[in-house]
C-alpha atoms as a PDB file:
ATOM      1  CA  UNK A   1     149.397 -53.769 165.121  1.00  0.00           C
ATOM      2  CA  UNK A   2     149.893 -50.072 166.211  1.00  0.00           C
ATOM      3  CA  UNK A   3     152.035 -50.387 169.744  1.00  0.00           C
ATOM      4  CA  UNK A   4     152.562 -47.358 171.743  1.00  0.00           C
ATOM      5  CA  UNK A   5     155.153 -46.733 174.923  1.00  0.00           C
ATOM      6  CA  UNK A   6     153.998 -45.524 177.829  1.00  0.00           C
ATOM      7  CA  UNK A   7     155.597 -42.003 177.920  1.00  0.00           C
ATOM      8  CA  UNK A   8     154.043 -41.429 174.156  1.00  0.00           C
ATOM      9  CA  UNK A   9     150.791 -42.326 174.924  1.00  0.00           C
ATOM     10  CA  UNK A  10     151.078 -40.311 178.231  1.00  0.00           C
ATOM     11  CA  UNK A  11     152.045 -37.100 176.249  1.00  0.00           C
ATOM     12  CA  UNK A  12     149.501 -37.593 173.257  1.00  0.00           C
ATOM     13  CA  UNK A  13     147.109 -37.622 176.045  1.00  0.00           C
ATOM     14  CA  UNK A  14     148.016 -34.625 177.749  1.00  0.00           C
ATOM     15  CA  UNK A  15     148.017 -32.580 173.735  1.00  0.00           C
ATOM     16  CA  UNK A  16     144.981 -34.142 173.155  1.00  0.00           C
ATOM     17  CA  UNK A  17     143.302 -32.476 176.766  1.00  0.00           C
ATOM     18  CA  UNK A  18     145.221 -29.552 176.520  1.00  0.00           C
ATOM     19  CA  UNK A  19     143.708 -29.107 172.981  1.00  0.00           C
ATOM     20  CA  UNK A  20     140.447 -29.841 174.053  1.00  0.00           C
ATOM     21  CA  UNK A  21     141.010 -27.519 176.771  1.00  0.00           C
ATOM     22  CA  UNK A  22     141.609 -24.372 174.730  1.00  0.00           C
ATOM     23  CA  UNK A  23     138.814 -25.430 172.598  1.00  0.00           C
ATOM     24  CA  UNK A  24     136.826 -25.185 175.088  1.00  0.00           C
ATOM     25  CA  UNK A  25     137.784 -22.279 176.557  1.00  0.00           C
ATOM     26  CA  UNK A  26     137.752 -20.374 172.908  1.00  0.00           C
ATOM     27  CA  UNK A  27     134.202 -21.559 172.348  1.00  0.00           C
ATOM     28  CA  UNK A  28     133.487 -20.203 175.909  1.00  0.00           C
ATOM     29  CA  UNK A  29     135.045 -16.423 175.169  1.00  0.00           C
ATOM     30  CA  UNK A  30     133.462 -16.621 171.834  1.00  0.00           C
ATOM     31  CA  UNK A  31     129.863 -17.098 173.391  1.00  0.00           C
ATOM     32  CA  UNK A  32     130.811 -14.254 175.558  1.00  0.00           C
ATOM     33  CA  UNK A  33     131.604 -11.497 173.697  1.00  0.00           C
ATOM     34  CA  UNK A  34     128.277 -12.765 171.216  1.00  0.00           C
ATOM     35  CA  UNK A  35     126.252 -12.600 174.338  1.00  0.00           C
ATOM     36  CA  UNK A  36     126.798  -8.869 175.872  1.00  0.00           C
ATOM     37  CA  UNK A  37     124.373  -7.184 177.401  1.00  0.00           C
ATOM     38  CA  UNK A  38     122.765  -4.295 174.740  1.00  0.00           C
ATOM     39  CA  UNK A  39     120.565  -1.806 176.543  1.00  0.00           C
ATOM     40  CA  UNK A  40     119.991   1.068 175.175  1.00  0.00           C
ATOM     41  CA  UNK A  41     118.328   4.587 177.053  1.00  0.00           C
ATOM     42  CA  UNK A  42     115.083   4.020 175.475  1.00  0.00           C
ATOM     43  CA  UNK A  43     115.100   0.477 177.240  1.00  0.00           C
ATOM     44  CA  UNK A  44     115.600   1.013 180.493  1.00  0.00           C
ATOM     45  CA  UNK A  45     113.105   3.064 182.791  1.00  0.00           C
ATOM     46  CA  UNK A  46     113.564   4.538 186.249  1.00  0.00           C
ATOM     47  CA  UNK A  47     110.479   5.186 188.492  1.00  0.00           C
ATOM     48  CA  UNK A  48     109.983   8.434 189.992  1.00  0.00           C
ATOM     49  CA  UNK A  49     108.148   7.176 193.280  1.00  0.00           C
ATOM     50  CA  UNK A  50     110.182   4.478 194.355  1.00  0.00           C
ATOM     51  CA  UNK A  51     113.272   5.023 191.851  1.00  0.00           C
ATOM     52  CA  UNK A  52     113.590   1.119 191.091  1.00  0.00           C
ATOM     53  CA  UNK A  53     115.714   1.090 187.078  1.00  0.00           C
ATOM     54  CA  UNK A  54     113.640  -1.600 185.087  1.00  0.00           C
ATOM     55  CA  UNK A  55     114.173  -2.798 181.550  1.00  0.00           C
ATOM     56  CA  UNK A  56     110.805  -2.886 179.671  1.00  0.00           C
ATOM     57  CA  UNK A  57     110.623  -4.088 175.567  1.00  0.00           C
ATOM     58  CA  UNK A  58     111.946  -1.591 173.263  1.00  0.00           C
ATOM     59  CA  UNK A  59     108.377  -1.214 171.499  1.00  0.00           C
ATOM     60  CA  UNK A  60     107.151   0.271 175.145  1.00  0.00           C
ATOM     61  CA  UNK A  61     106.539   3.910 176.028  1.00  0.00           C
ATOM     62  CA  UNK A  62     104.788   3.732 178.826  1.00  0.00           C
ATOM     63  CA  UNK A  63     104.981   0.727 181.738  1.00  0.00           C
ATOM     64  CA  UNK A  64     103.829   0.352 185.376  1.00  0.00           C
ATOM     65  CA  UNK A  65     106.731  -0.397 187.470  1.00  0.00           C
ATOM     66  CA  UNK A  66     107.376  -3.654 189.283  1.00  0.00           C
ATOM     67  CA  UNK A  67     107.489  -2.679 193.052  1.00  0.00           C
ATOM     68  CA  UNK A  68     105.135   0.065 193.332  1.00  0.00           C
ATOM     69  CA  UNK A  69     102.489  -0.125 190.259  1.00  0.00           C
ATOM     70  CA  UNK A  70     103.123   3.569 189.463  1.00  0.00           C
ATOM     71  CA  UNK A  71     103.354   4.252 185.539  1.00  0.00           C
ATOM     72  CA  UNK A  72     106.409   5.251 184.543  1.00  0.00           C
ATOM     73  CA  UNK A  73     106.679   7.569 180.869  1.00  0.00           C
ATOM     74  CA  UNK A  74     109.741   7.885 178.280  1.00  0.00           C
ATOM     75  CA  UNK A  75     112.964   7.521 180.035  1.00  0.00           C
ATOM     76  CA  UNK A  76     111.655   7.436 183.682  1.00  0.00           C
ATOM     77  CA  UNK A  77     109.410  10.397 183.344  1.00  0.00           C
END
């Protein structure tokens, strides 16, 4: 049978968190920098009455903006 002391089961313990630990935190930064916000000019719109920035599709040229209803044109004009 496998027998373990108490101080070498203590320390494969704390390796085994600490490993999962830094796993978990690599996996974390990893999703970050995968998941960055992309807008681009041609995304994002500014209206001219109540100058609230929005983010409409790409494919959009024209919208209505969210807080007043007044229709916005390419890149807030």
């Amino acid at each position: 049978m496998f027998s373990l002391a108490y101080k070498d089961g203590f320390v494969l313990y704390l390796l085994f968190t600490l490993g999962a630990l830094v796993a978990v935190m690599a996996y974390y930064a990893w999703q970050a920098r995968t998941r960055e916000w992309r807008t681009s000019e041609e995304k994002l719109y500014r209206c001219p009455e109540c100058n609230l920035t929005f983010i409409i599709g790409r494919e959009q040229r024209r919208a209505s903006c969210p807080r007043c209803g007044r229709r916005c044109g390419n890149r807030g004009g």
